[in-house]
C-alpha atoms as a PDB file:
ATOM      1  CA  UNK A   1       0.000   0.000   0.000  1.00  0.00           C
ATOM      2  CA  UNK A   2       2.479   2.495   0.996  1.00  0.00           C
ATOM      3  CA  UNK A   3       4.561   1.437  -2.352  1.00  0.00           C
ATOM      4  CA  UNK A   4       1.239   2.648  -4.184  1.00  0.00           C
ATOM      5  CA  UNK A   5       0.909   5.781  -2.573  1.00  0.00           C
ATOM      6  CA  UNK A   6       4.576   6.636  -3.499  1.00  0.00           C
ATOM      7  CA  UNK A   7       4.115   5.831  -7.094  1.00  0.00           C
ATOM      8  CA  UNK A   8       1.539   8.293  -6.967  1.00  0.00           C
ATOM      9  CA  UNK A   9       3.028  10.930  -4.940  1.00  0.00           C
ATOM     10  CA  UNK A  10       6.114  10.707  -7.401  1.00  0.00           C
ATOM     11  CA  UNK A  11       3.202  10.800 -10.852  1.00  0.00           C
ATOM     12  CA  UNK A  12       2.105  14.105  -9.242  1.00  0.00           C
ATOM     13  CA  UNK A  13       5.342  15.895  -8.381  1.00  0.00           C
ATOM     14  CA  UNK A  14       6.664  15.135 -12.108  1.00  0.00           C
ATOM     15  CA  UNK A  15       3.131  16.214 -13.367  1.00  0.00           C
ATOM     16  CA  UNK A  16       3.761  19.489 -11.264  1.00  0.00           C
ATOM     17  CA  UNK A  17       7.246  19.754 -12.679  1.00  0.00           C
ATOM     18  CA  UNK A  18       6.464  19.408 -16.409  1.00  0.00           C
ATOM     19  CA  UNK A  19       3.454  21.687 -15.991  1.00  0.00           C
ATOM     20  CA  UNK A  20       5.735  24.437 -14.495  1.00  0.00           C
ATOM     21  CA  UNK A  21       8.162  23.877 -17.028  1.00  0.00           C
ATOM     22  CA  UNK A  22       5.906  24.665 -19.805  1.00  0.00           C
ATOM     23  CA  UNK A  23       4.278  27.619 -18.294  1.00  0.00           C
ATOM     24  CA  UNK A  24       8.060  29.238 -17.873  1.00  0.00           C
ATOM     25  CA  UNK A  25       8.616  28.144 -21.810  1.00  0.00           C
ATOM     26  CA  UNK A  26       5.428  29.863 -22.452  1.00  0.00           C
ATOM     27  CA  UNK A  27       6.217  32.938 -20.908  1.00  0.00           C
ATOM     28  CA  UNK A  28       9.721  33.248 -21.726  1.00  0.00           C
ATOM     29  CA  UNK A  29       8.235  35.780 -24.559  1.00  0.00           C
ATOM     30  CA  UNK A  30       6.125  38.231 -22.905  1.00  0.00           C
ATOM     31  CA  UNK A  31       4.455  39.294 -26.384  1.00  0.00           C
ATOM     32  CA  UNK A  32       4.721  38.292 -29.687  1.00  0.00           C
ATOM     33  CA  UNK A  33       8.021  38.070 -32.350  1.00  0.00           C
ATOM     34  CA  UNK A  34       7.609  39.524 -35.512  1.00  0.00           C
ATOM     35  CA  UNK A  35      10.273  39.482 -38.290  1.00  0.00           C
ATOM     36  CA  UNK A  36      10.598  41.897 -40.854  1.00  0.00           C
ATOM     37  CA  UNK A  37      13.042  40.954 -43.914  1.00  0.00           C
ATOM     38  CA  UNK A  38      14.538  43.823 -43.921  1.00  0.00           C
ATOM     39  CA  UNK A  39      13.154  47.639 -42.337  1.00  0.00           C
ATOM     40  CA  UNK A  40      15.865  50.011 -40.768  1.00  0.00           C
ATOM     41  CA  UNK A  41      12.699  52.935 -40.302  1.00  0.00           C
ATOM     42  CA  UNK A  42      10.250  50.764 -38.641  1.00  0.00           C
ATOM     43  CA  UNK A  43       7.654  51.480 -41.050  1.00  0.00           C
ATOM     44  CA  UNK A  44       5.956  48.120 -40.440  1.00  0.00           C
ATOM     45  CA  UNK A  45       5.873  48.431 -37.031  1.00  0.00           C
ATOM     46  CA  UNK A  46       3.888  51.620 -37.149  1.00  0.00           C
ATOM     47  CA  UNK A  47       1.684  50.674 -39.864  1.00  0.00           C
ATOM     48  CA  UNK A  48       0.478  47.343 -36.959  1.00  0.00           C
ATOM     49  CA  UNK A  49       0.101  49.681 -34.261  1.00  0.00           C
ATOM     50  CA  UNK A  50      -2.015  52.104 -36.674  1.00  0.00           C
ATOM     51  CA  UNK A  51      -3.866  49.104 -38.006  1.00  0.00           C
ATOM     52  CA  UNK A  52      -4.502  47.557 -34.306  1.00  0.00           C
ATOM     53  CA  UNK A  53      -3.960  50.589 -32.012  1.00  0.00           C
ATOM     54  CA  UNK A  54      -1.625  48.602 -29.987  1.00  0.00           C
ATOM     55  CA  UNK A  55       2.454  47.987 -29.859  1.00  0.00           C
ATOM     56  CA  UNK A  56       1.934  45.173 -27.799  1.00  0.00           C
ATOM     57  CA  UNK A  57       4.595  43.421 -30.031  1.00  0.00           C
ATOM     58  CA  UNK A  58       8.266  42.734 -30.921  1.00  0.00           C
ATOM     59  CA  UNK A  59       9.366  43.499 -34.332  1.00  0.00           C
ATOM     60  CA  UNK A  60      12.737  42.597 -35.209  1.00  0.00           C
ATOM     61  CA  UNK A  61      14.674  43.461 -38.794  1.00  0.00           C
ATOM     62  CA  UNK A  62      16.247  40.469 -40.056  1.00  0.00           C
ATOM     63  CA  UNK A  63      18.383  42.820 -42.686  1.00  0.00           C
ATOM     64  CA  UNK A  64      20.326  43.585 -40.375  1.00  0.00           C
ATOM     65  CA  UNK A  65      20.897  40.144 -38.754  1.00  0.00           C
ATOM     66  CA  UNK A  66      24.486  38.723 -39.699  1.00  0.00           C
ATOM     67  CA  UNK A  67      24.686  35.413 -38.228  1.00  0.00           C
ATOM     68  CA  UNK A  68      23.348  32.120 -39.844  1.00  0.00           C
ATOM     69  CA  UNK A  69      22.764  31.028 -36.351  1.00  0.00           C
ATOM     70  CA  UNK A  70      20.914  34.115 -34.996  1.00  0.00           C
ATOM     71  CA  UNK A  71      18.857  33.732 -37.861  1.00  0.00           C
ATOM     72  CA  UNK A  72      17.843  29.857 -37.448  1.00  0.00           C
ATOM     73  CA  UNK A  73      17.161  31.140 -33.636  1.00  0.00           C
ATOM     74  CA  UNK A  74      15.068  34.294 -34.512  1.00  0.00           C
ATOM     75  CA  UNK A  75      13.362  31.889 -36.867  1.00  0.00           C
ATOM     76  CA  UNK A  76      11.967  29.821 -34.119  1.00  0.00           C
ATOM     77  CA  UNK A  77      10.697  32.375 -31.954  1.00  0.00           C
ATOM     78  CA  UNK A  78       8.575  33.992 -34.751  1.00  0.00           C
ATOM     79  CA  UNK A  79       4.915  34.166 -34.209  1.00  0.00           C
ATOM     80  CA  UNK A  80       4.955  36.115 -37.545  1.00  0.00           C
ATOM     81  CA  UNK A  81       6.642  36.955 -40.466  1.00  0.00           C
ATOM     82  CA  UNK A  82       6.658  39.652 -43.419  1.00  0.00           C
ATOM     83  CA  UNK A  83       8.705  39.528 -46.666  1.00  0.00           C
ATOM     84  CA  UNK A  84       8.563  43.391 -47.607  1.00  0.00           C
ATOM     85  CA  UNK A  85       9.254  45.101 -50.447  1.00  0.00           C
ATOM     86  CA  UNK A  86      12.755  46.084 -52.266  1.00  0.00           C
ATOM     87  CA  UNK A  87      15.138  45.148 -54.969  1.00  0.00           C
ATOM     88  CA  UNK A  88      14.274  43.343 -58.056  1.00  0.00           C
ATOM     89  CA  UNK A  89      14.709  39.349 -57.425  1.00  0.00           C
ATOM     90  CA  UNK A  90      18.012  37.536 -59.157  1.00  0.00           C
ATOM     91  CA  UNK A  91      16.085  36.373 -62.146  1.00  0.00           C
ATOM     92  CA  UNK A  92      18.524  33.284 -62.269  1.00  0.00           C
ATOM     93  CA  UNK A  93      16.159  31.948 -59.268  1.00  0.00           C
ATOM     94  CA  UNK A  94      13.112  31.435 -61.584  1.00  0.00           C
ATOM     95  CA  UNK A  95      14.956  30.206 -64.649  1.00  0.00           C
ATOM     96  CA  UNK A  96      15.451  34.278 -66.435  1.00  0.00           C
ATOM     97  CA  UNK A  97      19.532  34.716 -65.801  1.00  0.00           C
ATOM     98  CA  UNK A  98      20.015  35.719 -69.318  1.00  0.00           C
ATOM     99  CA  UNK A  99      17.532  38.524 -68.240  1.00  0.00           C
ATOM    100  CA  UNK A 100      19.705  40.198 -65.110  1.00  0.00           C
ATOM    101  CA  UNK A 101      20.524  43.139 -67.602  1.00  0.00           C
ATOM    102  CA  UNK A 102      16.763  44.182 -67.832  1.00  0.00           C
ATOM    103  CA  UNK A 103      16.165  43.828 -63.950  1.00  0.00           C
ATOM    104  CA  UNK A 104      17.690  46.423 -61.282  1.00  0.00           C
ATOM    105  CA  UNK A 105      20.082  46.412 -57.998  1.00  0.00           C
ATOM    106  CA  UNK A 106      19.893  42.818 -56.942  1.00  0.00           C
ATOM    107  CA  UNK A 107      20.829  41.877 -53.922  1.00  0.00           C
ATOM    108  CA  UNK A 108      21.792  38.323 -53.366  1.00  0.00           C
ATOM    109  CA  UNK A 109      21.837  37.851 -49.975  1.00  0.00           C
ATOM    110  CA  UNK A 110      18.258  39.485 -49.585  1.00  0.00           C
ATOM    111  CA  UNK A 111      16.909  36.447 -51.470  1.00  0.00           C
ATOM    112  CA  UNK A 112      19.068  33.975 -49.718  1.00  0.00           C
ATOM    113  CA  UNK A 113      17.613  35.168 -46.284  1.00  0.00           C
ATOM    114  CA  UNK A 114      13.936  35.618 -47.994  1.00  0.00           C
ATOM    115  CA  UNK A 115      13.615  32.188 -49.160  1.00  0.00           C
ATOM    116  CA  UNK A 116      14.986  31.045 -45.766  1.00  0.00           C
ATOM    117  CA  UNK A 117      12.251  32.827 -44.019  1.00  0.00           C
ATOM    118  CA  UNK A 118       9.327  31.929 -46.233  1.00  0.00           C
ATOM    119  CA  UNK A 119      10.187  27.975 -45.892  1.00  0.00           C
ATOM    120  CA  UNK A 120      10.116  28.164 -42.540  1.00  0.00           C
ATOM    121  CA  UNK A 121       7.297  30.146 -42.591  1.00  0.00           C
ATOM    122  CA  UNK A 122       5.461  27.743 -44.665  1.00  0.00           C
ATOM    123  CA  UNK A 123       6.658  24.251 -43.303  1.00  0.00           C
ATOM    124  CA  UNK A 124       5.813  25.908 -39.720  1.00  0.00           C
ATOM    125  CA  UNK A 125       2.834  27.728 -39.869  1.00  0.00           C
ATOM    126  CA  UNK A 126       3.891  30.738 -39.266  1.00  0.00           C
ATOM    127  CA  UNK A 127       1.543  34.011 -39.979  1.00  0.00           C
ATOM    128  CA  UNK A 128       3.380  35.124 -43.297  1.00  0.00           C
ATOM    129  CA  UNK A 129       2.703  38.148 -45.619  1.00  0.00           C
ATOM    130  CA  UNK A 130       4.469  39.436 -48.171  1.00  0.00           C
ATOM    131  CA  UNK A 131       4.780  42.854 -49.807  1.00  0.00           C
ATOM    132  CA  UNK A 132       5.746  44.074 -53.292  1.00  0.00           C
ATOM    133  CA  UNK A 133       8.776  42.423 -53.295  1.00  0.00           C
ATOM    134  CA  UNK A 134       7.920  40.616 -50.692  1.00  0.00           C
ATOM    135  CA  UNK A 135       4.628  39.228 -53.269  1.00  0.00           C
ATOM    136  CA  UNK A 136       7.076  38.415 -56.027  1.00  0.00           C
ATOM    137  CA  UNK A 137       9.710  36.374 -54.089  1.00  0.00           C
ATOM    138  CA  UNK A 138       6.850  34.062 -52.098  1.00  0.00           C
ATOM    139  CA  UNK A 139       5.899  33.076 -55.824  1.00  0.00           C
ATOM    140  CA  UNK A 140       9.303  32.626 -56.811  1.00  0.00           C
ATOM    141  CA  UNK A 141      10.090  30.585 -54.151  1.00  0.00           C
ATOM    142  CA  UNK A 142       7.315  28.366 -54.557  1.00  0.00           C
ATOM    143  CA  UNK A 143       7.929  27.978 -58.210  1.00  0.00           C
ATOM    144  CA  UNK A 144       6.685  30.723 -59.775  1.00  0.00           C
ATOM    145  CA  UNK A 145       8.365  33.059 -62.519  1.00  0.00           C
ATOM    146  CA  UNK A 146       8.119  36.519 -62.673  1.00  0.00           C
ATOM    147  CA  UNK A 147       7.351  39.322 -65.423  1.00  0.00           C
ATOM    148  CA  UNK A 148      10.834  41.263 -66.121  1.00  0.00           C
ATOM    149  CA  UNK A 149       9.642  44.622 -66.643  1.00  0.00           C
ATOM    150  CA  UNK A 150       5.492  45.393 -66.916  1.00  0.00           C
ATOM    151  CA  UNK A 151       6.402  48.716 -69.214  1.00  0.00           C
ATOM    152  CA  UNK A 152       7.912  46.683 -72.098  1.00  0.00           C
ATOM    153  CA  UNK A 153       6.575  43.143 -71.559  1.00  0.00           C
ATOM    154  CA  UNK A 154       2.894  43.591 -70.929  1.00  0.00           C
ATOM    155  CA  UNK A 155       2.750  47.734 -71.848  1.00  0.00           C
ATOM    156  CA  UNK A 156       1.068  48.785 -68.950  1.00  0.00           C
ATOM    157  CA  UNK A 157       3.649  52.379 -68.763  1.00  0.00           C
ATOM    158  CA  UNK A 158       2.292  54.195 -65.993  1.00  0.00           C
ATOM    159  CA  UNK A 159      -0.259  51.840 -64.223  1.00  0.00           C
ATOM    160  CA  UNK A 160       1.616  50.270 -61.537  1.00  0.00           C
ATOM    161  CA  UNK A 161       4.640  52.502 -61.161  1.00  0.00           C
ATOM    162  CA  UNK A 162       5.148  55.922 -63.121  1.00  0.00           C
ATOM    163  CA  UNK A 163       8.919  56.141 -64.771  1.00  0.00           C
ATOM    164  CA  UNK A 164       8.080  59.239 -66.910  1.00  0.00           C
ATOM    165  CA  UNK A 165      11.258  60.780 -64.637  1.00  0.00           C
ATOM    166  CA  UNK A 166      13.304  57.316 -65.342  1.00  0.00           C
ATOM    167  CA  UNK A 167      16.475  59.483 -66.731  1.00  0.00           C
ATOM    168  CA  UNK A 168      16.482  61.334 -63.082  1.00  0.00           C
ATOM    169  CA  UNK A 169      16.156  57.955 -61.521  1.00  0.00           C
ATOM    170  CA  UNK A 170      12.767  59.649 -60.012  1.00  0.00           C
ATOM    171  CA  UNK A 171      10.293  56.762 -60.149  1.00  0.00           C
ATOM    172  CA  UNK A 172       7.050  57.669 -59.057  1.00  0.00           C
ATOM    173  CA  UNK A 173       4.668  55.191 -56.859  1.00  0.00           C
ATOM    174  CA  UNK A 174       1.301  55.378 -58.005  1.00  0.00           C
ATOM    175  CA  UNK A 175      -2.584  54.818 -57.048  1.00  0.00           C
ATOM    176  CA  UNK A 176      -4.589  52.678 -59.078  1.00  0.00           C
ATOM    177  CA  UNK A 177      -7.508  50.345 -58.588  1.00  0.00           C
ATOM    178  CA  UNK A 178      -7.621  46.457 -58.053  1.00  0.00           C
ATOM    179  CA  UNK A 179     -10.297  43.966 -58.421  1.00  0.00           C
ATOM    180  CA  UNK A 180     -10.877  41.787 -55.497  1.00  0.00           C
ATOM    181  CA  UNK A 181     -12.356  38.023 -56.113  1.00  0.00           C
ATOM    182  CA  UNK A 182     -15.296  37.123 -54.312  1.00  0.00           C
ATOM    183  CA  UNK A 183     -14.808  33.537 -51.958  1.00  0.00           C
ATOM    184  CA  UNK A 184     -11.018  34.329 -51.685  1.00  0.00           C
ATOM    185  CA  UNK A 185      -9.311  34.254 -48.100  1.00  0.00           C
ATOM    186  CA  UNK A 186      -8.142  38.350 -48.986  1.00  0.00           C
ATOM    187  CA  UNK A 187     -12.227  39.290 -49.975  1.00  0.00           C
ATOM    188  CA  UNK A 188     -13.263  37.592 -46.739  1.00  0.00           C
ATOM    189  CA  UNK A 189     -10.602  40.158 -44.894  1.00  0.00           C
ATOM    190  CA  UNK A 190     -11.439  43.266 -46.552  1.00  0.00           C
ATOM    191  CA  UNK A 191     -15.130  42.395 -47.330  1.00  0.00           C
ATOM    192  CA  UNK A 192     -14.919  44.830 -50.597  1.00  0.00           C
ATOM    193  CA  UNK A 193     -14.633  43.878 -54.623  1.00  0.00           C
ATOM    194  CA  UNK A 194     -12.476  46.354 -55.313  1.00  0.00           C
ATOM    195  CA  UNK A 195     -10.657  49.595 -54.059  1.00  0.00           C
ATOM    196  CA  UNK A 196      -7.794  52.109 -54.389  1.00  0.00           C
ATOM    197  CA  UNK A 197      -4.044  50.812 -54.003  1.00  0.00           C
ATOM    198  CA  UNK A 198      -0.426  52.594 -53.745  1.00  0.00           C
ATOM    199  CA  UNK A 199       1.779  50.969 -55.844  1.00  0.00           C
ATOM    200  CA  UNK A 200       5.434  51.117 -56.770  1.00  0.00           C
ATOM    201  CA  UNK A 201       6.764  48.498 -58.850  1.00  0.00           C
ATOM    202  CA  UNK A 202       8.079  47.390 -62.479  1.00  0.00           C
ATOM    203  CA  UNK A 203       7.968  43.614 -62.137  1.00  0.00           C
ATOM    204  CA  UNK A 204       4.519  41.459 -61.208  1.00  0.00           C
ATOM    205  CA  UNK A 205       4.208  37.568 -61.489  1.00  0.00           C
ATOM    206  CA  UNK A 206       4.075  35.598 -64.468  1.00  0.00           C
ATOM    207  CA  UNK A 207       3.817  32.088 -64.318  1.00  0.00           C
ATOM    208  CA  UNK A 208       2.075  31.472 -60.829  1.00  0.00           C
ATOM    209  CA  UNK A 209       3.146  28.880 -58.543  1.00  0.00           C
ATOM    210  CA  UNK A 210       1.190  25.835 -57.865  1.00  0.00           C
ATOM    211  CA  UNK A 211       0.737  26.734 -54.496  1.00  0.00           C
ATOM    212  CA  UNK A 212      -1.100  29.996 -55.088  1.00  0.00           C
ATOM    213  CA  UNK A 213      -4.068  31.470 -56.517  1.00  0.00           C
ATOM    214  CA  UNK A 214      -4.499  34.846 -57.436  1.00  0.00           C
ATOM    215  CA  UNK A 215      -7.129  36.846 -55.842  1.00  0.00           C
ATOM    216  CA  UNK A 216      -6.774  40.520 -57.311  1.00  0.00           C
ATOM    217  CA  UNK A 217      -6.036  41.411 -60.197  1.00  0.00           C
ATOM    218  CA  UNK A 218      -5.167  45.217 -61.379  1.00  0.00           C
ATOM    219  CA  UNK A 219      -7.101  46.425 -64.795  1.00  0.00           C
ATOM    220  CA  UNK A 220      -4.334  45.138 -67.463  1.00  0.00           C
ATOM    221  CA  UNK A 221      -4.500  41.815 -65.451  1.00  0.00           C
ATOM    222  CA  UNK A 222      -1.511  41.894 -63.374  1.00  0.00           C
ATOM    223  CA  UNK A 223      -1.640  40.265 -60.537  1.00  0.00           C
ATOM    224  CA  UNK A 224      -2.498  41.672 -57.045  1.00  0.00           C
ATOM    225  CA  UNK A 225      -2.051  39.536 -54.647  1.00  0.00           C
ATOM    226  CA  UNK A 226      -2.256  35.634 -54.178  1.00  0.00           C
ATOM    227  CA  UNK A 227      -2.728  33.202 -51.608  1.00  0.00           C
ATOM    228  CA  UNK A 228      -2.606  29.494 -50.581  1.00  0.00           C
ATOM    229  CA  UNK A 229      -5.182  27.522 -53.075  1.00  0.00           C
ATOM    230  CA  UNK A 230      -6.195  25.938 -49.724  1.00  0.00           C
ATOM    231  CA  UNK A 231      -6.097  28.211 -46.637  1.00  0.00           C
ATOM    232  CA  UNK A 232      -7.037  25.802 -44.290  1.00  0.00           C
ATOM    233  CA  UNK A 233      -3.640  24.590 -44.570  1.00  0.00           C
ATOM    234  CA  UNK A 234      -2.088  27.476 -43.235  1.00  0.00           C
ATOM    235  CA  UNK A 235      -3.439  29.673 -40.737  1.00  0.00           C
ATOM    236  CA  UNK A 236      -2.355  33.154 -42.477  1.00  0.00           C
ATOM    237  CA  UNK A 237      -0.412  33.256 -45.816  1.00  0.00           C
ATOM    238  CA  UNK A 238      -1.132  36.344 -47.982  1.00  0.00           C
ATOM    239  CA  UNK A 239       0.492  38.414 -50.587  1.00  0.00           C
ATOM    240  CA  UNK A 240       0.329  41.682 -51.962  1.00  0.00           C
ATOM    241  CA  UNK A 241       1.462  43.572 -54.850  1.00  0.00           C
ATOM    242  CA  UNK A 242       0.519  47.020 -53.418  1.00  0.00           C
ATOM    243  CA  UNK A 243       1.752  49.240 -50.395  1.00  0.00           C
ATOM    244  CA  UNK A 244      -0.885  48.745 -47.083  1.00  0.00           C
ATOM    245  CA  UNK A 245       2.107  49.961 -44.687  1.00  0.00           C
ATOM    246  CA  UNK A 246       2.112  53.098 -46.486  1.00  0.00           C
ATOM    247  CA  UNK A 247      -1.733  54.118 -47.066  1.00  0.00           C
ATOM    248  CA  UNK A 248      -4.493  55.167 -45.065  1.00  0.00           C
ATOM    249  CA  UNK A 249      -5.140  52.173 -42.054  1.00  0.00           C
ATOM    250  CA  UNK A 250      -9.212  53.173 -42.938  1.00  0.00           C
ATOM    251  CA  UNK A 251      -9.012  51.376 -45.843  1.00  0.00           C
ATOM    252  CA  UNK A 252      -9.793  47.533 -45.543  1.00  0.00           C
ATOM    253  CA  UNK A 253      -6.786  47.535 -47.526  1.00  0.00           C
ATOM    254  CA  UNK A 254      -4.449  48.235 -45.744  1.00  0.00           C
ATOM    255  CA  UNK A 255      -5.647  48.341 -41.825  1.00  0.00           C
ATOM    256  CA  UNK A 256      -7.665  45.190 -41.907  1.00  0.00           C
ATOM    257  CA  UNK A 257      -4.987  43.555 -43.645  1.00  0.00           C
ATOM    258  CA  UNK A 258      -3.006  44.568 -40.909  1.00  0.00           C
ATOM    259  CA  UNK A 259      -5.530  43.956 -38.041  1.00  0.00           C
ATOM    260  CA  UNK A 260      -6.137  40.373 -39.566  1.00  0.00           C
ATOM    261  CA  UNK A 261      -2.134  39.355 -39.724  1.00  0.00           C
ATOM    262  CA  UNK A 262      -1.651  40.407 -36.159  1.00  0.00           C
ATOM    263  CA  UNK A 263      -5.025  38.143 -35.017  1.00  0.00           C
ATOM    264  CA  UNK A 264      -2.891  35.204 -36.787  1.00  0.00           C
ATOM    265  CA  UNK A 265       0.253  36.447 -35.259  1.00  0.00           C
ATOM    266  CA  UNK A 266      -1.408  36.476 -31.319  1.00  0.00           C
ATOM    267  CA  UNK A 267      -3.117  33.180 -32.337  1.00  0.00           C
ATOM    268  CA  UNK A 268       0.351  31.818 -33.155  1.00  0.00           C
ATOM    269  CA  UNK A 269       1.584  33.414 -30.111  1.00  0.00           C
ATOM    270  CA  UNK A 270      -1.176  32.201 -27.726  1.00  0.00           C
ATOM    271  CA  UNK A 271      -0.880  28.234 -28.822  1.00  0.00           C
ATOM    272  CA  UNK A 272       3.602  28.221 -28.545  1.00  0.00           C
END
């Protein structure tokens, strides 16, 4: 009898134990991680807390992150992640290298660490949007192929970015409309068919990945934005050809955009 009572005693301290062990795991992190590929002025930061009116949040810029190992380790703590926007992608990566003289700055080690983060962000679940750029290399990395340069390949001049000032190396970000798909996971976010972007880009997607499927489209038929063909797979995946960290946080696209990435990234946060 007294052998059974210690057996017991013994289940309960080590039940005891493990339960304080994952409540000190838990709150290790007292709010979530969020990593930005690479944002020196914090803009993303600012645009959450104008989207959610709260900075109850960590946001770290990976840019700026050296160290293969720091990055692995920042990888795992992230409750979300956002590819933003940039450079034009090495064209080599979806099967254009003859192309690089058509594209501009690349920056190689920007699409290492990009590719890095969306796989993780993928195979993990992680909340993950992407941005201009940040649009263009989720597709890439999946298996898409992108659209060199809209101006001269599709002829859309000053739609989606205007280069009238190209000899002054002015380039001029623009506001155009896009055309939202009804039953997509981005319609059910923004609850609108269409609405007023800012845009600032010369390159869009081409051949879409398998993974994705678009669900905007812009009035010469680029592509807006795409997500997961099926979003119950992943809790938040969505990508954008536009600018919602630099517009107005009253329009659904941009602020509930934001609001509905940070209810993914507290989810994410809540359940590690």
């Amino acid at each position: 009898m007294n052998k059974i009572v210690y057996i017991v005693f013994v289940i309960i301290v080590l039940h005891s134990f493990n339960l304080h062990k994952a409540s000190v795991s838990t709150n290790s992190i007292s709010k979530p991680v969020l990593l930005v590929s690479k944002d020196f002025d914090k803009t993303f930061e600012k645009w959450l807390e104008r989207s959610t009116g709260t900075n109850n949040f960590s946001c770290i810029n990976m840019y700026a992150i050296k160290n293969q190992d720091s990055v692995r380790t920042l990888l795992k703590q992230a409750n979300g992640i956002i590819i933003s926007g940039g450079e034009d992608i090495n064209p080599a990566l979806y099967g254009k290298k003859s192309e690089l003289s058509r594209c501009g700055e690349i920056d190689q080690n920007r699409d290492s660490l990009e590719q890095m983060m969306i796989r993780f962000a993928v195979n993990r679940k992680v909340p993950l949007l992407g941005i201009c750029r940040g649009h263009q290399i989720l597709n890439v990395t999946q298996g898409g192929s992108l659209i060199i340069d809209i101006p001269t390949d599709v002829g859309s001049l000053y739609l989606h970015r205007d280069s009238r000032n190209a000899e002054k190396n002015k380039s001029t970000a623009v506001n155009h409309m896009v055309y939202i798909k009804k039953g997509t996971f981005l319609y059910n976010i923004v609850k609108i068919d269409s609405g007023l972007v800012y845009s600032n880009h010369h390159q869009a997607i081409e051949q879409l990945a398998p993974f994705f499927a678009i669900s905007s489209v812009a009035s010469d038929g680029i592509a807006e934005s795409s997500e997961p063909v099926d979003t119950l797979l992943h809790p938040f995946i969505l990508s954008v050809q536009w600018h919602p960290e630099a517009m107005d946080t009253k329009s659904p696209l941009s602020g509930a955009i934001g609001r509905k990435f940070m209810k993914s990234v507290n989810s994410h946060f809540l359940s590690n």
